[in-house]
Structures are given as C-alpha cells and as structure tokens.
Protein backbone atom coordinates (compact mmCIF):
# COMPACT_ATOMS: atom_id res chain seq x y z
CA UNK A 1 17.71 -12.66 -5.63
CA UNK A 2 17.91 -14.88 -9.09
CA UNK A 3 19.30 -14.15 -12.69
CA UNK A 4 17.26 -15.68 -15.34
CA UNK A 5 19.04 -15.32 -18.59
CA UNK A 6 17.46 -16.12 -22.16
CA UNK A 7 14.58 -15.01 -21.40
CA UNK A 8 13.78 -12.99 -24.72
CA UNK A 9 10.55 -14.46 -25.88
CA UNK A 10 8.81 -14.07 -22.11
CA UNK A 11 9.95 -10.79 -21.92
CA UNK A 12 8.34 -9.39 -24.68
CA UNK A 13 5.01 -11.07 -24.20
CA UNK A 14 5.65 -8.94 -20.63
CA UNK A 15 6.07 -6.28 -21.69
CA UNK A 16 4.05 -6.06 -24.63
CA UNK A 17 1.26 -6.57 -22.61
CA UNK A 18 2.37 -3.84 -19.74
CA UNK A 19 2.98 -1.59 -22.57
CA UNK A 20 -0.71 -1.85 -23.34
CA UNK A 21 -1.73 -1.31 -20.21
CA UNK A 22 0.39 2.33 -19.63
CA UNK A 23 3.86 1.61 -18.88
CA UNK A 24 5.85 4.62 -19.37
CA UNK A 25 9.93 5.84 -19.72
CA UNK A 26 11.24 7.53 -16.43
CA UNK A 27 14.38 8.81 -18.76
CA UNK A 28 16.66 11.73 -18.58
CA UNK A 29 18.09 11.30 -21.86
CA UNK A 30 16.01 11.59 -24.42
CA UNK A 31 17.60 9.72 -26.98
CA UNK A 32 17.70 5.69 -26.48
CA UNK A 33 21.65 4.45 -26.93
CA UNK A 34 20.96 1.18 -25.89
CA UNK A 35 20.79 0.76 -22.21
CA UNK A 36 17.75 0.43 -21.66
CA UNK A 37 15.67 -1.77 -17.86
CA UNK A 38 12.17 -2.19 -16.91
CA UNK A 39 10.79 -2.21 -13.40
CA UNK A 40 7.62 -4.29 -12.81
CA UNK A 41 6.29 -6.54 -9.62
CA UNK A 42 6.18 -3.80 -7.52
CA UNK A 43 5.54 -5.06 -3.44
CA UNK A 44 5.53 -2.13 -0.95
CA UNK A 45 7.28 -4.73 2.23
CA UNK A 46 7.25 -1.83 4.82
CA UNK A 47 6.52 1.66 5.75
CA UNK A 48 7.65 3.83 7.68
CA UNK A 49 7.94 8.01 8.34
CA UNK A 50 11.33 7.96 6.80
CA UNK A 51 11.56 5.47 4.18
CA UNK A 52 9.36 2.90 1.91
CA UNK A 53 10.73 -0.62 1.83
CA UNK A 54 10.39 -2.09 -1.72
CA UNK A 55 10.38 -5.24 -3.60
CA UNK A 56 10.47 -5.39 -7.30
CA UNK A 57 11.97 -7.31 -10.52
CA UNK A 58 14.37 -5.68 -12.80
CA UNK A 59 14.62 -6.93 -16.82
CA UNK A 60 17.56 -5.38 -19.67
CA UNK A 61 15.12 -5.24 -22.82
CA UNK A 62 17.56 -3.49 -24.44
CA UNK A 63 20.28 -4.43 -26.87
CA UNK A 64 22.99 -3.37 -24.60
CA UNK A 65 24.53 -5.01 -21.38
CA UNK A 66 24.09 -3.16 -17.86
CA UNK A 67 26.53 -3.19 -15.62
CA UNK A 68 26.72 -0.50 -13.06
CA UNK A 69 27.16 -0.13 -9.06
CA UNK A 70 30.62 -1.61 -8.91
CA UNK A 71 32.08 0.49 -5.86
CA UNK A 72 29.28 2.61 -5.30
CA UNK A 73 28.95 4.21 -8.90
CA UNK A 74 25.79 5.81 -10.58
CA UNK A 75 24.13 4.22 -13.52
CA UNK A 76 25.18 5.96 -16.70
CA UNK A 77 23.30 8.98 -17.61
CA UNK A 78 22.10 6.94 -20.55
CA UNK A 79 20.34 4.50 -19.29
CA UNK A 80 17.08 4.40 -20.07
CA UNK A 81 14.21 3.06 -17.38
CA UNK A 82 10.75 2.44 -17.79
CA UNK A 83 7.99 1.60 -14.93
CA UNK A 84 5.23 -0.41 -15.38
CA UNK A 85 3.29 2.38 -13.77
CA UNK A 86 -0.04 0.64 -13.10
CA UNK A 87 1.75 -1.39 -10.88
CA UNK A 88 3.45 1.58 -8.56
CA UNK A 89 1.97 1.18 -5.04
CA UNK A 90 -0.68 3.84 -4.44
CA UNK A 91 1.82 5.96 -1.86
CA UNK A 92 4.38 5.92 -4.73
CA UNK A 93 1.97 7.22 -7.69
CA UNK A 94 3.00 10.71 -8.86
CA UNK A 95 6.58 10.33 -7.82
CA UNK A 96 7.85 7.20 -9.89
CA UNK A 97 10.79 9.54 -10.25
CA UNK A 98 12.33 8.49 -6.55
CA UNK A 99 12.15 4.69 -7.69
CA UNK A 100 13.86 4.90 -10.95
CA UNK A 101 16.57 7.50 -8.96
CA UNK A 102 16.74 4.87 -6.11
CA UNK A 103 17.44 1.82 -8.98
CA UNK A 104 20.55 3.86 -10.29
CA UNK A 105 22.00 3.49 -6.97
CA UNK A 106 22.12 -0.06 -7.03
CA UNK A 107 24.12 -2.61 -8.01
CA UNK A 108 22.91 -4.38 -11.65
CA UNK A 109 24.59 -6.56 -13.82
CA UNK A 110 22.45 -7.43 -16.75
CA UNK A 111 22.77 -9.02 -20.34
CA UNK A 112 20.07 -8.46 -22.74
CA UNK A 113 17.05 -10.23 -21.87
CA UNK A 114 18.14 -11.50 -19.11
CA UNK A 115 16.06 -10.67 -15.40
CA UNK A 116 16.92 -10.31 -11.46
CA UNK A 117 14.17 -10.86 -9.36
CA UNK A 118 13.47 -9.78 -5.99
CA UNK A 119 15.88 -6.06 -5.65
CA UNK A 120 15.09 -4.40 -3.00
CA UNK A 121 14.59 -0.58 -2.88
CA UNK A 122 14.99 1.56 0.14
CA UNK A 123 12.92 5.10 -0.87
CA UNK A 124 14.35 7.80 1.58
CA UNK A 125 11.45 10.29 2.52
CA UNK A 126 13.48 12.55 4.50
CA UNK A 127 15.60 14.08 1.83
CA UNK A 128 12.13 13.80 -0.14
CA UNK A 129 10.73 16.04 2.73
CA UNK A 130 14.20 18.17 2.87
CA UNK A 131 13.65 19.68 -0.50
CA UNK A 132 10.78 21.34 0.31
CA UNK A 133 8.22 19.12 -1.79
CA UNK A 134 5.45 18.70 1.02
CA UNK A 135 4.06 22.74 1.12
CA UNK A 136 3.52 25.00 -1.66
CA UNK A 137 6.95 27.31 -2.49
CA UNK A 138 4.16 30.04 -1.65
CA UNK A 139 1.28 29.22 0.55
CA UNK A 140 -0.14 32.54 -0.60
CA UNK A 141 0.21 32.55 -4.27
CA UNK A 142 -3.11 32.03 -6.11
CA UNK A 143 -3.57 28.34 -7.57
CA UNK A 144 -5.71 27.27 -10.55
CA UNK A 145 -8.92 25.55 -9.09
CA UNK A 146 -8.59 23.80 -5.87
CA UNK A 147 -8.84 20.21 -4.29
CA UNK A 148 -11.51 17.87 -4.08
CA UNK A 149 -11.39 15.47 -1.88
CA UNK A 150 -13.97 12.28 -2.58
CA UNK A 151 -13.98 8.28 -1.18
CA UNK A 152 -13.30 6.30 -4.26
CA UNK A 153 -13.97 3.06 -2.49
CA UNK A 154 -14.85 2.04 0.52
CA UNK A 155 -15.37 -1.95 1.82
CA UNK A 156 -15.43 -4.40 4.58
CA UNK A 157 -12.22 -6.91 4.31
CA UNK A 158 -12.89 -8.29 7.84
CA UNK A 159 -15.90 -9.06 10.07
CA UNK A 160 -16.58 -10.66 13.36
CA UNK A 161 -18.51 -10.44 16.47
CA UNK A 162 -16.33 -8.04 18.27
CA UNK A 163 -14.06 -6.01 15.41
CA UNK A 164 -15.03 -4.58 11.43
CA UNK A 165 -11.63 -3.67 9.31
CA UNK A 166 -12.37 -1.54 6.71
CA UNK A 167 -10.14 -0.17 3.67
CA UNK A 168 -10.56 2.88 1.97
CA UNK A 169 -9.67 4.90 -1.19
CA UNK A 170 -9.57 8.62 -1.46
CA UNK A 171 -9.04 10.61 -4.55
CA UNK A 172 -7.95 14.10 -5.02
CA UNK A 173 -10.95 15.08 -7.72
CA UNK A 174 -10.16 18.66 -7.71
CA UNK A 175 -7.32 20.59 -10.05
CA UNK A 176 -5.18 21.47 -7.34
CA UNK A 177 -2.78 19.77 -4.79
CA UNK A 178 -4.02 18.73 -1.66
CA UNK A 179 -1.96 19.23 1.33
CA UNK A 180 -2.93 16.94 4.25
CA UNK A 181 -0.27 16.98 6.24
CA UNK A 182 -0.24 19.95 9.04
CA UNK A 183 2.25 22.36 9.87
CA UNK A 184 3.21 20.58 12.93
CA UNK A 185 4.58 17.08 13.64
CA UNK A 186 1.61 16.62 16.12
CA UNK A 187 -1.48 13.92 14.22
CA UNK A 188 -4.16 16.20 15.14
CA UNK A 189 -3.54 18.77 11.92
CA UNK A 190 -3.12 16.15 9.61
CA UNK A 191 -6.04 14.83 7.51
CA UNK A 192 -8.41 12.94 9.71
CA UNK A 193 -11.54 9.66 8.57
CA UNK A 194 -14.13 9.46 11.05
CA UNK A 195 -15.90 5.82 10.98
CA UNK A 196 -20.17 5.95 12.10
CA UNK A 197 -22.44 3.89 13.03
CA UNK A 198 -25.68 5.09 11.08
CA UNK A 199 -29.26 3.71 10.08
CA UNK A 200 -29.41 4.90 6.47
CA UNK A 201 -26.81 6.34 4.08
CA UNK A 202 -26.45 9.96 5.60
CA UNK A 203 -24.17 11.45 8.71
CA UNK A 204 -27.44 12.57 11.19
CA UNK A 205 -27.51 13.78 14.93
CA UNK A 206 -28.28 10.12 15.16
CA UNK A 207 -24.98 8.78 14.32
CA UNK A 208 -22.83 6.89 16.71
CA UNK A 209 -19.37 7.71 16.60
CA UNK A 210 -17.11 4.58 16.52
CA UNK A 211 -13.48 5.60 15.28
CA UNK A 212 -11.12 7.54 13.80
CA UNK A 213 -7.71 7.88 12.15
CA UNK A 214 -5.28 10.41 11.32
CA UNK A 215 -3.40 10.13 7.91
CA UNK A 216 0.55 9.67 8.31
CA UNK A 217 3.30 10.57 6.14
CA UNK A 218 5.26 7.39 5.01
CA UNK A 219 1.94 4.93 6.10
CA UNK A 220 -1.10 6.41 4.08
CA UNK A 221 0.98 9.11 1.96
CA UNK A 222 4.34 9.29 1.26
CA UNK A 223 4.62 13.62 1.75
CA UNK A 224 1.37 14.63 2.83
CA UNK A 225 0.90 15.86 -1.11
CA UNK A 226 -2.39 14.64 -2.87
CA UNK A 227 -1.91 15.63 -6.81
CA UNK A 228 -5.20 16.27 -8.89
CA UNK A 229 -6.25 12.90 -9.66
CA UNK A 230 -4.07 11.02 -7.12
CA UNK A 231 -5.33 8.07 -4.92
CA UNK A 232 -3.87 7.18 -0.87
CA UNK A 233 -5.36 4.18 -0.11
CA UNK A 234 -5.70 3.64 4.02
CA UNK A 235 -7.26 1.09 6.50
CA UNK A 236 -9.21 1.32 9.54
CA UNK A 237 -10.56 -1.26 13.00
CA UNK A 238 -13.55 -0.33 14.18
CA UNK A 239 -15.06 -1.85 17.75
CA UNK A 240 -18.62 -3.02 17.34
CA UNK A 241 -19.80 -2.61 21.02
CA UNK A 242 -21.66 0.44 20.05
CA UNK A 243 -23.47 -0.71 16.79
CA UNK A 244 -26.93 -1.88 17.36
CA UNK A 245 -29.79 -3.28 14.77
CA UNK A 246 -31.04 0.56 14.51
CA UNK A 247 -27.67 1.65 13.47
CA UNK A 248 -26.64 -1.11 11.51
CA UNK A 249 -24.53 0.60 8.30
CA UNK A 250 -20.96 2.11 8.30
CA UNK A 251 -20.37 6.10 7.00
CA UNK A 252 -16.96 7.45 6.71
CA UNK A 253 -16.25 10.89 6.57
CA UNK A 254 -13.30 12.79 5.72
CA UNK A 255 -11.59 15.80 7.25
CA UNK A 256 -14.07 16.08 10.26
CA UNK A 257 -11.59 18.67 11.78
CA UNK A 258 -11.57 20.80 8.67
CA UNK A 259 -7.54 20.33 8.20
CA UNK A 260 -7.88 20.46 4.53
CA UNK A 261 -9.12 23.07 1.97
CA UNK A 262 -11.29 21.53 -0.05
CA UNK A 263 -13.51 23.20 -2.40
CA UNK A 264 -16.51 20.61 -2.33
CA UNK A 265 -17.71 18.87 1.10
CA UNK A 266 -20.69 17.81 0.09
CA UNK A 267 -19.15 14.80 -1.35
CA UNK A 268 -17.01 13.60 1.72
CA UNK A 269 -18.70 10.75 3.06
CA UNK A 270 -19.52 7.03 1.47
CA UNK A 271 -21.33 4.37 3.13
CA UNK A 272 -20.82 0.62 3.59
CA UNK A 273 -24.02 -1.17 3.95
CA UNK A 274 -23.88 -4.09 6.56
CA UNK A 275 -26.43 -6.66 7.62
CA UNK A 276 -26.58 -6.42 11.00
C-alpha cells in the first residue's frame, strides 16, 4: 500500500473522465462539507460463500483532509464517497452500498489530492444474508412484472484437444427480482447452466449432454438476488470426449431444472459456434 501526494492535476483528468463514464455518490449526507473520497480500480482477489476479497485505490478529491480509523472508529457521517460504478465487479453491481459501508471501517489518512493504492476490502456476506436481503419479505405478495432471464454473452476463452472453458453472462431482462438461490443449502435448487453438444443453433433430441453447473452464492452471485437489469457473470469446463464433427457447436441453457420463475423461456439458450 503507497501514498502518492500532489497528485491534483492526475486526479482530475481521472476523474473527469470516470465522471463521464457514470460514476456516482454513495452518500448519506446530502449536503457536501468537504470530506469528500473516490473508489476506483476495483479487483475482486477472492470469493468465497461468506465474504468477497477486494482490491481497490482510494483518492481525497475534496478540499478537506481524511483522517479516520484511529482505534477502530467510523468515518464521519459526512464524508462523502463516490464509486466509479462501471468498474464494480459484476457480483458487487446493485449493492455498491456494502463497499462504501466496508471503506468507513477502515483506516484512511488522506490530504487533498493525495491517493493510497492497493486497500483491501473484506465484504461480509453473512450479515448481508442475516438481514433477510436474499428472499422476498413476502414470497406471496404480488410483484410488478416478473424476471427474465436471457445469456448476454457467451464465448470460448480456452480450447484444446481434451477440455473447452467457456464464460458466460446472464442478465435479469425482466422487471422483477430474480431469486436463484433455493430454499435449501443443498446446489441442486439453486439456478443451474447446462452446456450441449449440438449440430445447429437449437437444443434437439439430438443434443449431447456435456456439463453442467450450479450457481453459488459468494462465486457467481453475491445473495442469490438478480435485480431487473443486473448481470452475474460465471464460467464453465467442458470435456470434449463426447463432441463429434456432427455435433460440432456449443448451446447453453439456463435453469434446466426449472428452479427459477421466469416469465419468458423461450429466450434461455445461446450458442457458441465452433469449428470442429
């Protein structure tokens, strides 16, 4: 971890330019008295079912010093934080609110202008779970629309003779939460991507089955809660044994088990074409 102080100019080419591109205040006061840090060069370094490990720079652009953490105490209430929220890792999107929280915890001496690179963030996602933020308050209560799960993206990022990796992104697309986590603790309720073996770009009776996952809180999602308009992002080995020159392409398809409801599932597969 490294201070760089008088660092003014660079600092607002930065975050000029991440102000362009969406960065936004995480701030419980609404009035700005001067204390003001940004959060940008976000790095997820591990996950895990009980906690996110992250990596991320820390600049005062305001006109204030901070100082704060000394013996365990809070930030002041004041304190102003902004995210450069296009750079929030996928599993943290939506909930920006448990970084800047985790960032008052820490220890941060700052001057104006000046930058500490490399704090490191440990997001606890069983107090997360605790207050009751992975189910609906009332399963029954009527919602407005529903979910819609859809593949965003789907492509190859490794390829031999033996073994295909392939990484995915799913979007919620509907106008209501999607829930994708089961009521148990078992995988087999969560939300499952089945990986085929097919000839065209259709699931058939002809398809050959070659893998599947199971999504997991703390790897894929950070809850098991998919907001309207929210992305996961996940990854998935495949064996090629059972591909053959008449089944050459790749199909995902998600929620084979029928875990989730999801108003549309016509639009739940994608297909990766491959030379064979």
């Amino acid at each position: 971890m490294s201070f760089r102080p008088g660092l003014l100019p660079l600092l607002s080419i930065v975050f000029l330019l991440a102000a362009a591109s969406g960065i936004s205040a995480q701030q419980e006061s609404p009035i700005y008295k001067g204390l003001r840090i940004s959060l940008f060069g976000f790095e997820v370094l591990k996950t895990k079912p009980e906690n996110v490990s992250l990596r991320l720079h820390v600049a005062n652009t305001g006109r204030l010093p901070v100082s704060f953490g000394k013996k365990g105490a809070k930030a002041p209430e004041s304190l102003v934080i902004e995210l450069d929220t296009l750079g929030v890792p996928v599993i943290l999107q939506g909930r920006e609110s448990l970084i800047s929280d985790a960032v008052r915890y820490q220890k941060i001496n700052l001057q104006p202008g000046e930058m500490m690179d490399g704090l490191k963030l440990e997001i606890n996602l069983e107090s997360q779970r605790a207050g009751g933020k992975t189910s609906p308050s009332d399963p029954s209560a009527p919602v407005a629309g529903c979910a819609d799960l859809v593949f965003d993206t789907a492509n190859m990022v490794e390829y031999t003779d033996d073994i295909m990796r392939l990484r995915f992104v799913i979007r919620n697309a509907g106008k209501a939460a999607a829930y994708l986590l089961g009521a148990t603790d078992a995988d087999e309720d969560n939300l499952a991507v089945n990986v085929y073996f097919v000839s065209g770009n259709k699931l058939t009776r002809g398809a050959i089955l070659a893998d599947g996952i199971f999504i997991h809180a703390g790897r894929e999602t950070l809850d098991g809660v998919l907001l309207p308009e929210q992305h996961l992002e996940g990854e998935i080995r495949i064996n090629l044994k059972n591909r053959t020159q008449f089944t050459p392409n790749i199909l995902l398809e998600l929620d084979p088990f029928l875990k989730v409801d999801d108003c549309n599932r016509t639009n739940n597969t994608t297909v990766v074409k491959v030379e064979f």
